[in-house]
Protein backbone atom coordinates (compact mmCIF):
# COMPACT_ATOMS: atom_id res chain seq x y z
CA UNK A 1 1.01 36.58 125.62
CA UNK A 2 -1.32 39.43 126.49
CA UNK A 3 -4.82 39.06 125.53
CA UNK A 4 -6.75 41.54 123.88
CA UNK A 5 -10.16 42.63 124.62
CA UNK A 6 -12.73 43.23 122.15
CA UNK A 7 -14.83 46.65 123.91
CA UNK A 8 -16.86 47.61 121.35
CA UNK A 9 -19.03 47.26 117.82
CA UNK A 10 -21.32 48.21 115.38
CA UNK A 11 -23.39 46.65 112.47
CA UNK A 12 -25.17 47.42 109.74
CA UNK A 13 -28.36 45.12 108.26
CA UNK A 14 -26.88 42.66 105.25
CA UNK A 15 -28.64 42.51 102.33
CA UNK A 16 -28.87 44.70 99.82
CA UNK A 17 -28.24 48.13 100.70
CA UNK A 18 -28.81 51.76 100.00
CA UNK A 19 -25.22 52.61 100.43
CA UNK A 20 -23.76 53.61 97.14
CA UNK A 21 -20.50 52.27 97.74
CA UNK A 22 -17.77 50.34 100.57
CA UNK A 23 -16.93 53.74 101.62
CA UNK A 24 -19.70 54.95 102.51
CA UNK A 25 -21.16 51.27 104.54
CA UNK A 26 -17.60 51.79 106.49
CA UNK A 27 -18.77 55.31 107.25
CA UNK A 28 -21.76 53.74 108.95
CA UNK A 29 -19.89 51.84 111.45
CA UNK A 30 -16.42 53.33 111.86
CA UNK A 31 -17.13 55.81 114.58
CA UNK A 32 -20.05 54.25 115.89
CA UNK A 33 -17.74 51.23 117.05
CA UNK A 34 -15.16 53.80 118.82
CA UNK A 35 -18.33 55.83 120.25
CA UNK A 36 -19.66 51.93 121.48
CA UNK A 37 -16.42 51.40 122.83
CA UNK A 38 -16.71 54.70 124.83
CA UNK A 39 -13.96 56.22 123.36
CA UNK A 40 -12.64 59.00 120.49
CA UNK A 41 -11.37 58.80 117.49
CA UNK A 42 -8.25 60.17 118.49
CA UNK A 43 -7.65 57.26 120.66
CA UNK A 44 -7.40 54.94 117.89
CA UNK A 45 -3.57 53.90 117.14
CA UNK A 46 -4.38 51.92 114.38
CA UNK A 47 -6.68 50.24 111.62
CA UNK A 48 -7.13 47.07 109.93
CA UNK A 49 -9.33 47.22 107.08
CA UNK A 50 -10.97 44.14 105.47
CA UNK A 51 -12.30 44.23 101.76
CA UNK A 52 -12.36 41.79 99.18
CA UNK A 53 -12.94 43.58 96.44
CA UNK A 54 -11.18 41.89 93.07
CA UNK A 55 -13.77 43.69 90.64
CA UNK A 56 -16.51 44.30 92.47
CA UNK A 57 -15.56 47.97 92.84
CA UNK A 58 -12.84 50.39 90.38
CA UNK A 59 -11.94 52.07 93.70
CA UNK A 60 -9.05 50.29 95.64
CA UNK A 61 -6.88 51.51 98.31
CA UNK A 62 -9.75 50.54 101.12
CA UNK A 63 -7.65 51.34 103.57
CA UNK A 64 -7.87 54.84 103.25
CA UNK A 65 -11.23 54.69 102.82
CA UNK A 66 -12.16 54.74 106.36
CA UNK A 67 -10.38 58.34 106.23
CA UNK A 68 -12.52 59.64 103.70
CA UNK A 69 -15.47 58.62 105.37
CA UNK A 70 -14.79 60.01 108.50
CA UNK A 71 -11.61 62.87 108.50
CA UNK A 72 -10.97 62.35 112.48
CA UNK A 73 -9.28 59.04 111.39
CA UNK A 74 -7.74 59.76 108.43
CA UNK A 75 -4.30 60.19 109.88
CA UNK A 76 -4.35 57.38 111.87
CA UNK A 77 -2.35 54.46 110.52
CA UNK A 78 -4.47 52.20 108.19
CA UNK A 79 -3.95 48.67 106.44
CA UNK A 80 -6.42 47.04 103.82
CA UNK A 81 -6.23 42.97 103.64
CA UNK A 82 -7.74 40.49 101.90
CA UNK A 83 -8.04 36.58 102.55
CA UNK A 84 -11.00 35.73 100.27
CA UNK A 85 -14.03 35.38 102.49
CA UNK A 86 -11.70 35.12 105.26
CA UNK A 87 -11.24 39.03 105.29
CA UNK A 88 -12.85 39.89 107.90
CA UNK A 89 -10.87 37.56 110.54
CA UNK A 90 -7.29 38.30 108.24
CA UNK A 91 -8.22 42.04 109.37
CA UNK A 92 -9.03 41.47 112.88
CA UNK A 93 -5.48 38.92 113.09
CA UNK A 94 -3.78 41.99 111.70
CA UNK A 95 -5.16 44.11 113.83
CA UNK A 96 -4.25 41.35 117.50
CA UNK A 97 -0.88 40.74 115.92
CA UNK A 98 -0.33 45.06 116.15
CA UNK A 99 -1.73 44.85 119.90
CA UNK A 100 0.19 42.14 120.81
CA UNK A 101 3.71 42.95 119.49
CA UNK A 102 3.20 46.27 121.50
CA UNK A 103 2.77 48.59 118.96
CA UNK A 104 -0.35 49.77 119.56
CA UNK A 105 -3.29 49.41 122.65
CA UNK A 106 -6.49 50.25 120.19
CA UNK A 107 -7.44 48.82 116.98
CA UNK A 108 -10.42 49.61 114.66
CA UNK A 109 -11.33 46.67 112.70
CA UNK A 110 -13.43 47.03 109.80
CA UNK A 111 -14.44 44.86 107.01
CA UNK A 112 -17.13 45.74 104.54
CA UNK A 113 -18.64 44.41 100.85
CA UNK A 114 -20.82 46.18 98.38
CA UNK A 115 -21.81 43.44 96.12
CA UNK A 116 -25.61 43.42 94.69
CA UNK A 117 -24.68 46.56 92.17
CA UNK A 118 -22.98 43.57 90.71
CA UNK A 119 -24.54 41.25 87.80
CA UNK A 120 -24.96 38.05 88.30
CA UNK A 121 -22.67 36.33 86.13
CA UNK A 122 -19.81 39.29 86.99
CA UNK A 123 -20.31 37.86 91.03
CA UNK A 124 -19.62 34.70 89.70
CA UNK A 125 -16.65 35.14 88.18
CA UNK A 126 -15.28 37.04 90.96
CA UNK A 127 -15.77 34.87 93.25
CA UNK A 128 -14.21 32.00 90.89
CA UNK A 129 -10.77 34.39 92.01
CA UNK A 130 -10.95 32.62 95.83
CA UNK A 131 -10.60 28.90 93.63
CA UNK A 132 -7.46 27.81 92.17
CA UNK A 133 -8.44 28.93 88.31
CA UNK A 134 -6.38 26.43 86.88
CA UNK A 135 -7.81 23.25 88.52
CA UNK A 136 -10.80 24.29 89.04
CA UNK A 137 -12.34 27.23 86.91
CA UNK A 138 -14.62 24.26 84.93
CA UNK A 139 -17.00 23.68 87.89
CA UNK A 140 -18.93 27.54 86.43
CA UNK A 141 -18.98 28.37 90.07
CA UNK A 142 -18.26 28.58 93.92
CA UNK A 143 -21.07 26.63 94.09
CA UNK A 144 -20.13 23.97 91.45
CA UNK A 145 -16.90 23.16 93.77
CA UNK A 146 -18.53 22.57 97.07
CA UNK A 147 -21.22 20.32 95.37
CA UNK A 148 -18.10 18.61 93.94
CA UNK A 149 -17.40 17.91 97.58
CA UNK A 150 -21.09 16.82 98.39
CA UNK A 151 -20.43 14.61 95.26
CA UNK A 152 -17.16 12.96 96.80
CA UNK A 153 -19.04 13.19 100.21
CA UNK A 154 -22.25 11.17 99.21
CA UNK A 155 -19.84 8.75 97.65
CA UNK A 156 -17.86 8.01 100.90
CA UNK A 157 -20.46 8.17 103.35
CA UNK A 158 -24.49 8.90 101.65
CA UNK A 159 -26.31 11.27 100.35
CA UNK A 160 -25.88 14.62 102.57
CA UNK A 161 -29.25 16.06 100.86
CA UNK A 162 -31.59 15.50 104.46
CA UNK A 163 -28.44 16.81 106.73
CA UNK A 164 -27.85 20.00 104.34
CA UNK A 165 -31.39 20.96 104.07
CA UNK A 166 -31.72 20.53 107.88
CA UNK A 167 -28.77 22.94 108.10
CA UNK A 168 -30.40 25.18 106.48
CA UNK A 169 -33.50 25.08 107.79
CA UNK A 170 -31.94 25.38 111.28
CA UNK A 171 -29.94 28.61 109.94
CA UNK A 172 -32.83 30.42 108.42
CA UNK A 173 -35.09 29.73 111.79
CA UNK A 174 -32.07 31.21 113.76
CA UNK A 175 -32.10 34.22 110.94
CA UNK A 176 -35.54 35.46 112.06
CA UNK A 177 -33.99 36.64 115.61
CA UNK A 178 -31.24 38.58 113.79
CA UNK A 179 -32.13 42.42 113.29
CA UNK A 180 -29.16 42.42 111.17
CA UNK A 181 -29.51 39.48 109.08
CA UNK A 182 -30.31 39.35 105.20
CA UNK A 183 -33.14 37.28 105.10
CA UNK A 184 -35.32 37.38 108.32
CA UNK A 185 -37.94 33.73 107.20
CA UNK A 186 -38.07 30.18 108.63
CA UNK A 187 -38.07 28.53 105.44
CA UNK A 188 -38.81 25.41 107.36
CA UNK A 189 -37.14 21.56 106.38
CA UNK A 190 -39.58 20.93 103.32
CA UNK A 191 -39.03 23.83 101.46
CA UNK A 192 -34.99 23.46 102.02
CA UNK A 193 -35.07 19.86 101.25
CA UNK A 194 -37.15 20.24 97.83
CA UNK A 195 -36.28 21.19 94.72
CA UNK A 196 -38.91 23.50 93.28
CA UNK A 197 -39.59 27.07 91.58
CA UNK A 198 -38.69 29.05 94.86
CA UNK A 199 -35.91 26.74 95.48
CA UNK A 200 -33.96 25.60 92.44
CA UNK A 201 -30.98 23.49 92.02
CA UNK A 202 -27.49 25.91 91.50
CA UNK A 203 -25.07 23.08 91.24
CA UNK A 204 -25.01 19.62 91.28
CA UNK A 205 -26.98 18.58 94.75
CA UNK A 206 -26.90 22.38 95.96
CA UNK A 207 -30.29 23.94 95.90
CA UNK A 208 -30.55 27.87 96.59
CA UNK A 209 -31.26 27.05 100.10
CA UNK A 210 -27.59 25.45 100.38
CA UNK A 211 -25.87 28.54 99.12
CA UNK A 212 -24.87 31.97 101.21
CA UNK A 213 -26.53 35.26 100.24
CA UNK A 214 -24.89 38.21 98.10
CA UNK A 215 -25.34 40.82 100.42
CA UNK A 216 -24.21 44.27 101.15
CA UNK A 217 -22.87 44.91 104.17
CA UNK A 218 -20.27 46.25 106.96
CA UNK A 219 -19.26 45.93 110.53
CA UNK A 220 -16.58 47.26 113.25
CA UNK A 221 -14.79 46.29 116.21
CA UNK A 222 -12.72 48.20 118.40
CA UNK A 223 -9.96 45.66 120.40
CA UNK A 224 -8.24 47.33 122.98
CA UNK A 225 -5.37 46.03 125.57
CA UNK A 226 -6.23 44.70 129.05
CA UNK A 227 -5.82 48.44 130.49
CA UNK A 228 -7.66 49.95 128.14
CA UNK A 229 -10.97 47.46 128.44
CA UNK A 230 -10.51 47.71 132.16
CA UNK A 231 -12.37 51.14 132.29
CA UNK A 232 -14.54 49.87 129.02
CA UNK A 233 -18.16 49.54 130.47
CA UNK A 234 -17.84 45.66 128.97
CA UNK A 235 -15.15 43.55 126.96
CA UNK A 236 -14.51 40.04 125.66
CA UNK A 237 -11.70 38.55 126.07
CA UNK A 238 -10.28 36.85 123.15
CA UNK A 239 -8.15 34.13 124.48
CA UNK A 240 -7.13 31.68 121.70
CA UNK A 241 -6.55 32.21 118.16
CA UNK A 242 -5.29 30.03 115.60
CA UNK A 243 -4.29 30.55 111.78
CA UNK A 244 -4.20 27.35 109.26
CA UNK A 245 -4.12 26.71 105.74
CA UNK A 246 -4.52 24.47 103.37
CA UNK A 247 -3.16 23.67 99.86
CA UNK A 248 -5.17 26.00 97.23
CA UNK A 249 -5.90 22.99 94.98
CA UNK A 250 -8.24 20.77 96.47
CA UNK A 251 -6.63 17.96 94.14
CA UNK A 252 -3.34 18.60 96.09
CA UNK A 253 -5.21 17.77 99.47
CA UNK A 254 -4.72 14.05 100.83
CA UNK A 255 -8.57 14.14 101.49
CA UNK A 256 -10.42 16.67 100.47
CA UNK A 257 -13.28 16.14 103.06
CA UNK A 258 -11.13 16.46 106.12
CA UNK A 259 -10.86 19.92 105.69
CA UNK A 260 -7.46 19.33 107.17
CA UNK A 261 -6.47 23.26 107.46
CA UNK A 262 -9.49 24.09 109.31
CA UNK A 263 -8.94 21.05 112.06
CA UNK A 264 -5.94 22.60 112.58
CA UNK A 265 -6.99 26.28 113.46
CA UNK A 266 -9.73 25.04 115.74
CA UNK A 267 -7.61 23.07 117.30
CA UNK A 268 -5.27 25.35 117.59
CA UNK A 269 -7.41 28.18 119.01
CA UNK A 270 -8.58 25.57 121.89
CA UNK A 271 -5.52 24.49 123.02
CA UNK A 272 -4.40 28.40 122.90
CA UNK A 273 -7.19 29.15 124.98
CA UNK A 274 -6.73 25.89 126.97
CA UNK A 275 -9.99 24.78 126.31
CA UNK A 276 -11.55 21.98 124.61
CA UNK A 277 -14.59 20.96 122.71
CA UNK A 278 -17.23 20.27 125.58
CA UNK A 279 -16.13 23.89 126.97
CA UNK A 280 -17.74 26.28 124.51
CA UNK A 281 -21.27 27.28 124.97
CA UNK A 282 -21.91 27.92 121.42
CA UNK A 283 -19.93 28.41 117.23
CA UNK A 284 -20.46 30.79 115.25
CA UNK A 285 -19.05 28.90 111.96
CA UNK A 286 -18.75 29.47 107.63
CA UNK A 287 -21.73 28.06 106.49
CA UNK A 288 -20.76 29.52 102.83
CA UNK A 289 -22.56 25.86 101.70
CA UNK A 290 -24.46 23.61 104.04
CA UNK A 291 -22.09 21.55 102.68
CA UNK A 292 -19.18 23.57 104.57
CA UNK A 293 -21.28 23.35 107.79
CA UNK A 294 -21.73 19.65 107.77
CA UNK A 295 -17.56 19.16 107.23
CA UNK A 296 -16.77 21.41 109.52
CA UNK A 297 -18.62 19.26 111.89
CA UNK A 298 -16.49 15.97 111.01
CA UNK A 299 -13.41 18.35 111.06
CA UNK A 300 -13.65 20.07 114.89
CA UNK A 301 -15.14 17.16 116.17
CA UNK A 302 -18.31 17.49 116.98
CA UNK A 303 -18.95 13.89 115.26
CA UNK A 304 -16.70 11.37 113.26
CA UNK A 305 -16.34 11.08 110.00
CA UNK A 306 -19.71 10.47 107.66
CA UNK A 307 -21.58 11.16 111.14
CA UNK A 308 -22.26 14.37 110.62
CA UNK A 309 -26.07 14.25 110.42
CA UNK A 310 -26.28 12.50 113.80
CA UNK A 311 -25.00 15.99 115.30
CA UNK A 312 -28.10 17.71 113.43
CA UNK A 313 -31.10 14.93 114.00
CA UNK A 314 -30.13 14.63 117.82
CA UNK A 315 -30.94 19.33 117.93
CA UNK A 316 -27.32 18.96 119.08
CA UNK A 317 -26.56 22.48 117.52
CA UNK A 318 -30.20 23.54 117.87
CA UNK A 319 -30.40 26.85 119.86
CA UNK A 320 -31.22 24.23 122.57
CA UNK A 321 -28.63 21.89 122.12
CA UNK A 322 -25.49 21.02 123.42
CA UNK A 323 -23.43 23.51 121.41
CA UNK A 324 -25.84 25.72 119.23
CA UNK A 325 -23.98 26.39 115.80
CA UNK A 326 -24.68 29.79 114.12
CA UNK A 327 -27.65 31.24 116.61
CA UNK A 328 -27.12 34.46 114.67
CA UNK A 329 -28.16 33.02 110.98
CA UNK A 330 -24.82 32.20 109.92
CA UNK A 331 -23.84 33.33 106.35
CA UNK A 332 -26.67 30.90 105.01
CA UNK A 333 -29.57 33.57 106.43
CA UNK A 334 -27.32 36.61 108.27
CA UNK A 335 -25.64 37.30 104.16
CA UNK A 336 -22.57 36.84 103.07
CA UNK A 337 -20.75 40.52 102.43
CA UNK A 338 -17.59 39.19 101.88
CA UNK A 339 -15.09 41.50 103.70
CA UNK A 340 -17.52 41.97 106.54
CA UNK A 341 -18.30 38.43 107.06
CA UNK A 342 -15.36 37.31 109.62
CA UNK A 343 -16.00 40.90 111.79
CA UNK A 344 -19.73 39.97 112.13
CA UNK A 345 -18.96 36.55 113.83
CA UNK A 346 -17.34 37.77 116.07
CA UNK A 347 -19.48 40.67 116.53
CA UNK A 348 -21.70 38.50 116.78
CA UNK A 349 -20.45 36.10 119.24
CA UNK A 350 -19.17 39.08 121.64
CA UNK A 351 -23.00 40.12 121.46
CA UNK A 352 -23.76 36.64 123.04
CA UNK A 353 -21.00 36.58 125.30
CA UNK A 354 -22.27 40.44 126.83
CA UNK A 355 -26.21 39.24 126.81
CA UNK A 356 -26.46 42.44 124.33
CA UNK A 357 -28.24 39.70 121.79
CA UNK A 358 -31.70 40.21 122.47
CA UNK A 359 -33.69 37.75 120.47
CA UNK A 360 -30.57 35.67 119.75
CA UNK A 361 -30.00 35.17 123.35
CA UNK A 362 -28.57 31.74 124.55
CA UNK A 363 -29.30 31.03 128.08
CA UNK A 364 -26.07 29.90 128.68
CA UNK A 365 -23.37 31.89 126.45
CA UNK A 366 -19.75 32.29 128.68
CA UNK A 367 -17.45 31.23 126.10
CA UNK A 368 -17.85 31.11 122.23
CA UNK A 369 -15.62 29.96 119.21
CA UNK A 370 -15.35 31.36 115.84
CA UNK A 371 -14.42 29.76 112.24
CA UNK A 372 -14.50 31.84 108.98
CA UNK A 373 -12.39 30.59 106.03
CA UNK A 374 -11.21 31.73 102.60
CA UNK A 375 -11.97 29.40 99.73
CA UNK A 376 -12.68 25.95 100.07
CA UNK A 377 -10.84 25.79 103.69
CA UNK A 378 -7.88 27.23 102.23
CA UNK A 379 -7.56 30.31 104.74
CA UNK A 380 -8.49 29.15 107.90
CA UNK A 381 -9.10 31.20 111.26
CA UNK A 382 -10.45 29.73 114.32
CA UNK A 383 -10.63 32.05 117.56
CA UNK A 384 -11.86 31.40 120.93
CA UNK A 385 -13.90 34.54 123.37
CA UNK A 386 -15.04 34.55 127.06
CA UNK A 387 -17.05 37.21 128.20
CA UNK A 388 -15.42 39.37 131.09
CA UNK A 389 -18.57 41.53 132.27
């Protein structure tokens, strides 16, 4: 099957934004990812358009909304999705899945959140819409599920409370490289590791520092077919993809820490890219929950099960380590805008894979993996890139 090519991007900073609305944070990085890729607007055959949405705005029908922003691609053929915080990459499959049935050579992918003009408690319960309401509305929160699953975890295996915080802490030091990331501070292991005024408890064993950011925030990709990123001045190559899901209920699941759905997209994206573990140079991965980060671990590999804080106290996903895990931030420091979230991975990974990440910069970055999910590992997406030139 032909392989598409991502050619080109564009970002804006998460956090909370100016912008007054999604339209207008699409508007920021629409045509600025078709100018990146060196091409026109008119070139475009097609865009995917990834917003989440579900009451954080009264105005639907995203997929026009690119359009409206920018009238030079308002006829061109446009689809909104939504996968939870799996958007982003449910946009970008849409998007490969045009290319590669032939019915199109370039796609704009777009995903995008406005969430701080949101209260509190309103953010809460629309994000309780990406749980299975009737099973699991009474944990309050997002939050109050995946410290259900530190609960269950620290049952089967110890308490997870050192390996989380040093997830975090590892995630916020890789967050002050980022020009685009929400919160730019090494927090540092002690303050992420203690409870305190700066750094309350949210849920159960979750403190602040274990949960993702509401953020504003939007960013583009342009993939193109092989011919088309031939004359592009660079391109990554995305070479294995994988979609996977999982039962909605976690009480359906056999084992609710295996996070079986997501073991089977990253497996799946290796073996499409014929590639295995010890061949990536570094993950960008969902770190909605620190939590998420250590399972996902356990789940692709990268240590058995229970032995996921030998992976952290041995640097092994350290920007210096064997396979450094979310150089850019992650969602834990980079934000969390939902629709945008699964576009900037991989934005963010291409960036690696082109040496375009300045401060981010791996030494060593030829081939990268992605993993962004929707729910609890419900919606699963694993994809695997290699740099071309």
């Amino acid at each position: 099957m032909t392989a598409p090519h991502i050619i080109g991007w564009a970002h804006t900073r998460f956090g909370r934004s100016d912008s007054p609305d999604v339209e207008a944070l699409m508007a920021e990085v629409s045509v600025a990812a078709v100018a990146d890729a060196g091409l026109d607007p008119s070139d475009v055959d097609v865009i995917a358009v990834g917003v989440f949405n579900n009451g954080f705005s009264r105005q639907g029908f995203e997929g026009a909304l690119v359009g409206a922003g920018h009238p030079d691609l308002a006829l061109v053929p446009s689809t909104h999705v939504e996968n939870a915080c799996a958007t982003g990459s449910a946009a970008l499959y849409t998007a490969l899945d045009r290319l590669q049935a032939g019915r199109a050579r370039v796609a704009l992918v777009v995903g995008a959140e406005k969430m701080t003009a949101t209260p509190n408690d309103r953010i809460t319960d629309i994000l309780l819409s990406g749980l299975h309401r009737a099973t699991e509305a009474d944990a309050g929160s997002f939050a109050g599920v995946f410290a259900g699953l530190a609960d269950r975890y620290a049952d089967r295996y110890g308490d997870p409370h050192d390996a989380m915080a040093r997830i975090a802490a590892k995630n916020h030091r890789n967050g002050v490289d980022n020009p685009y990331a929400h919160l730019r501070r090494d927090l540092g292991f002690d303050f992420c590791a203690s409870p305190s005024e700066k750094n309350p408890a949210v849920a159960g064993r979750l403190l602040r520092t274990d949960c993702s950011l509401v953020s504003d925030g939007a960013a583009a990709m342009v993939v193109a077919l092989p011919d088309v990123a031939a004359t592009a001045r660079r391109s990554v190559r995305i070479v294995g993809r994988a979609h996977a899901n999982d039962h909605l209920a976690i009480a359906r699941r056999a084992d609710a820490l295996a996070f079986d759905g997501a073991a089977r997209a990253f497996r799946g994206a290796l073996a499409e890219a014929g590639v295995t573990l010890d061949d990536l140079d570094l993950l960008e991965t969902h770190d909605c929950f620190t939590i998420a980060e250590l399972l996902q671990y356990e789940a692709f590999g990268l240590a058995a099960p229970g032995k996921g804080a030998e992976v952290l106290a041995e640097g092994r996903t350290e920007r210096d380590g064997l396979l450094p895990v979310n150089r850019s931030g992650g969602l834990k420091a980079k934000g969390h805008p939902l629709g945008a979230t699964g576009v900037s991975q991989h934005v963010m990974a291409a960036m690696q894979l082109t040496g375009e990440a300045g401060d981010m910069q791996l030494r060593t970055a030829d081939r990268a993996a992605v993993f962004n999910m929707g729910g609890a590992a419900v919606a699963n997406y694993a994809t695997v890139l290699e740099g071309t030139r």
